[in-house]
C-alpha atoms as a PDB file:
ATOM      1  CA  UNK A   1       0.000   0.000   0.000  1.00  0.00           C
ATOM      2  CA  UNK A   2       1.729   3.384  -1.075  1.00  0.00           C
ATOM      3  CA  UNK A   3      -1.327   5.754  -0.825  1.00  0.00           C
ATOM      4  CA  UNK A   4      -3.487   5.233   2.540  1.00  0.00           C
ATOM      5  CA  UNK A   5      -5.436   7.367   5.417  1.00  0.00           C
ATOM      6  CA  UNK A   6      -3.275   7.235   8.652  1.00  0.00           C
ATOM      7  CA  UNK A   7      -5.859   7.105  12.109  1.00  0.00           C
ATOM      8  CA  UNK A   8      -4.633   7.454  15.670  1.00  0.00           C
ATOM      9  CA  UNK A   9      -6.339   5.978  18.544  1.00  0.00           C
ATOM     10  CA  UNK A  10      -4.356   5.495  21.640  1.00  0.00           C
ATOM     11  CA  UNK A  11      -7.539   4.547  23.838  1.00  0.00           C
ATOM     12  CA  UNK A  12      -6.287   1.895  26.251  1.00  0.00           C
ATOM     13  CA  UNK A  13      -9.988   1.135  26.762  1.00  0.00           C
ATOM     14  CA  UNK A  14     -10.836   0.249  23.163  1.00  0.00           C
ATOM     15  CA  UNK A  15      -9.699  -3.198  21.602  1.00  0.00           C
ATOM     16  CA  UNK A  16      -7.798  -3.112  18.391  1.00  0.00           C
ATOM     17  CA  UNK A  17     -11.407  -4.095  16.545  1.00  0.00           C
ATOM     18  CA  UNK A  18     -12.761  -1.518  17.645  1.00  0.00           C
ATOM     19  CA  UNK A  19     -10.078   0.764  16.189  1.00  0.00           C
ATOM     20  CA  UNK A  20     -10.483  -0.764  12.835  1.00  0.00           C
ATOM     21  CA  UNK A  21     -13.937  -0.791  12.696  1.00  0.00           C
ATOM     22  CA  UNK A  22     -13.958   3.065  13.513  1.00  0.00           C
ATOM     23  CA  UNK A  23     -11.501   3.561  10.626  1.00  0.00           C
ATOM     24  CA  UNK A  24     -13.299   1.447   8.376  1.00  0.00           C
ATOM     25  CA  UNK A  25     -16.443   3.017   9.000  1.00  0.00           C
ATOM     26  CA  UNK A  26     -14.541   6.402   8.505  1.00  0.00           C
ATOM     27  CA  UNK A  27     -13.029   5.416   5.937  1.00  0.00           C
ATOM     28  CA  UNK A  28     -15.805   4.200   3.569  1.00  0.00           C
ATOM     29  CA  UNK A  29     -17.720   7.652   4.510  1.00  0.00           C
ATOM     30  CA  UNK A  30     -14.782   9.469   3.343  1.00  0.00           C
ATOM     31  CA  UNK A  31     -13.556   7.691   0.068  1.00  0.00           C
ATOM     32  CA  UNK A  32     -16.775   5.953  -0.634  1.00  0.00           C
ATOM     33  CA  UNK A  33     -15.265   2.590  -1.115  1.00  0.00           C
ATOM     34  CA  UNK A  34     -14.469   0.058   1.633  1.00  0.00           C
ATOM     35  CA  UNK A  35     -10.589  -0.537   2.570  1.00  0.00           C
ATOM     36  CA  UNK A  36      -8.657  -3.869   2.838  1.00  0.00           C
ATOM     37  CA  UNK A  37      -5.353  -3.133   4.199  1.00  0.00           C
ATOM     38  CA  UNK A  38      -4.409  -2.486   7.826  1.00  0.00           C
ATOM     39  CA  UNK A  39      -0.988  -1.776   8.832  1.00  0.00           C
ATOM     40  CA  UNK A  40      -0.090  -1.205  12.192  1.00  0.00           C
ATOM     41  CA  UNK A  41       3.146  -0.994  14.650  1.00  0.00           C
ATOM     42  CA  UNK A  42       3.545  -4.527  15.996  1.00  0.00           C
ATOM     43  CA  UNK A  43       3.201  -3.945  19.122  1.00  0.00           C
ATOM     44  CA  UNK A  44      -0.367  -3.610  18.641  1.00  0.00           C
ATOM     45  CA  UNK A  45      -1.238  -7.235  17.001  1.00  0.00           C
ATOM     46  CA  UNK A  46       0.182 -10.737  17.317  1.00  0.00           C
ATOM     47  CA  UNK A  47      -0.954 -12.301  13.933  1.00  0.00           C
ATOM     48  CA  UNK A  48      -2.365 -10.768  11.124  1.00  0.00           C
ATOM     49  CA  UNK A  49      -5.822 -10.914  11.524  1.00  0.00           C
ATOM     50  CA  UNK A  50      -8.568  -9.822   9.369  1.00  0.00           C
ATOM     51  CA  UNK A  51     -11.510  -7.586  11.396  1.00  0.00           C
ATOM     52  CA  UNK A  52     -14.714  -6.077   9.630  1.00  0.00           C
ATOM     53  CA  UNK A  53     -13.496  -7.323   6.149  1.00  0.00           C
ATOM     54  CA  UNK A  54     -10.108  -5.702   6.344  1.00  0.00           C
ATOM     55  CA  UNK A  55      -6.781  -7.586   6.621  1.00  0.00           C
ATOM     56  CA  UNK A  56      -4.796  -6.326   9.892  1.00  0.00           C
ATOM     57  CA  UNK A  57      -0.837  -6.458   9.360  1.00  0.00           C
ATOM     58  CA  UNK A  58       1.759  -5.606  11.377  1.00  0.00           C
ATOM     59  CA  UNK A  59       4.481  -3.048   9.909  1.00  0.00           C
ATOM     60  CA  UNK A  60       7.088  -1.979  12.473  1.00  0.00           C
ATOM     61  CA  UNK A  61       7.200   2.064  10.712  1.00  0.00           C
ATOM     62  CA  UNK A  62       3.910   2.611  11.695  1.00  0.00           C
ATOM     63  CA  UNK A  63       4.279   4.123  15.306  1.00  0.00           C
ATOM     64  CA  UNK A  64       1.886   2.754  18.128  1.00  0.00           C
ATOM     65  CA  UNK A  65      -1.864   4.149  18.592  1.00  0.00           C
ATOM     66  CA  UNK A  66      -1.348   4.769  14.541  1.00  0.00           C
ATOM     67  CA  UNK A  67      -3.769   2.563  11.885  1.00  0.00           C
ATOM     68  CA  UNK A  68      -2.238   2.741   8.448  1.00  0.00           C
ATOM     69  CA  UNK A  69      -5.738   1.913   6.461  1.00  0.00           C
ATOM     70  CA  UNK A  70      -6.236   1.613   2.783  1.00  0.00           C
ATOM     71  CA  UNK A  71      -5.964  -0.355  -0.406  1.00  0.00           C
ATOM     72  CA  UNK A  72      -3.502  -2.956  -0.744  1.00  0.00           C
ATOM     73  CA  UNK A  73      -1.669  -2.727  -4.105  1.00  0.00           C
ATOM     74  CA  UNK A  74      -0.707  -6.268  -6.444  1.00  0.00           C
ATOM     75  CA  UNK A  75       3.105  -5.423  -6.464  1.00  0.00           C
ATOM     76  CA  UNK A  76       5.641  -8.077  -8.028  1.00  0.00           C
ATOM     77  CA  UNK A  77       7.956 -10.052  -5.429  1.00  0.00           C
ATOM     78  CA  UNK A  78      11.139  -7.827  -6.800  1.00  0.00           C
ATOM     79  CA  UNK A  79       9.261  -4.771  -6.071  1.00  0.00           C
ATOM     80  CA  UNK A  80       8.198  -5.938  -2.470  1.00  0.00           C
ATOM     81  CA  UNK A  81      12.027  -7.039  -2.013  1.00  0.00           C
ATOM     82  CA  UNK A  82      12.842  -3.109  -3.348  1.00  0.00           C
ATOM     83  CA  UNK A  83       9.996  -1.931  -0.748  1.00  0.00           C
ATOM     84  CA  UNK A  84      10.872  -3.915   2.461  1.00  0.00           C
ATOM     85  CA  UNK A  85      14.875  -3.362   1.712  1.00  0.00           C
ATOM     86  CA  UNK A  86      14.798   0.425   1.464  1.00  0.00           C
ATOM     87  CA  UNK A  87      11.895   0.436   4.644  1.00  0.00           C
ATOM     88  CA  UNK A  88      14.986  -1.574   6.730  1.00  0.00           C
ATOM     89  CA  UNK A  89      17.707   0.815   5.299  1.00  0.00           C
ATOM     90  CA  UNK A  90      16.079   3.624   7.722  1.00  0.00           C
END
């Protein structure tokens, strides 16, 4: 996912379903179209998961309380390699 709506919720009281199904719902009012990515700091989820439709992954750039939500893109495996190798150069 290169293009994507970033959502903060730090709530200690709400689960991390709850989170995405806030930004979903947000989301869809927004863009008009329903997301299926979810990136988020690991911290925050054990196994990807997939809640209200969308699939949850972890992504350790993405800082905690953050919800990286949008569309996930069909990249090749040598552009994924490109992607993950210049995220681990920082």
């Amino acid at each position: 996912m290169n293009k994507g709506m970033l959502w903060f919720d730090n709530n200690p009281k709400t689960t991390l379903a709850e989170k995405v199904a806030e930004a979903v719902e947000y989301y869809r009012t927004k863009y008009g179209q329903a997301p299926n990515l979810c990136m988020v700091n690991p911290s925050m989820l054990g196994e990807e998961t997939k809640i209200d439709g969308v699939m949850v992954k972890s992504y350790r750039p993405v800082l905690p309380g953050h919800l990286w939500i949008g569309m996930a893109e069909h990249v090749s495996a040598d552009q994924m390699r490109r992607t993950i190798g210049a995220v681990e150069a920082l």
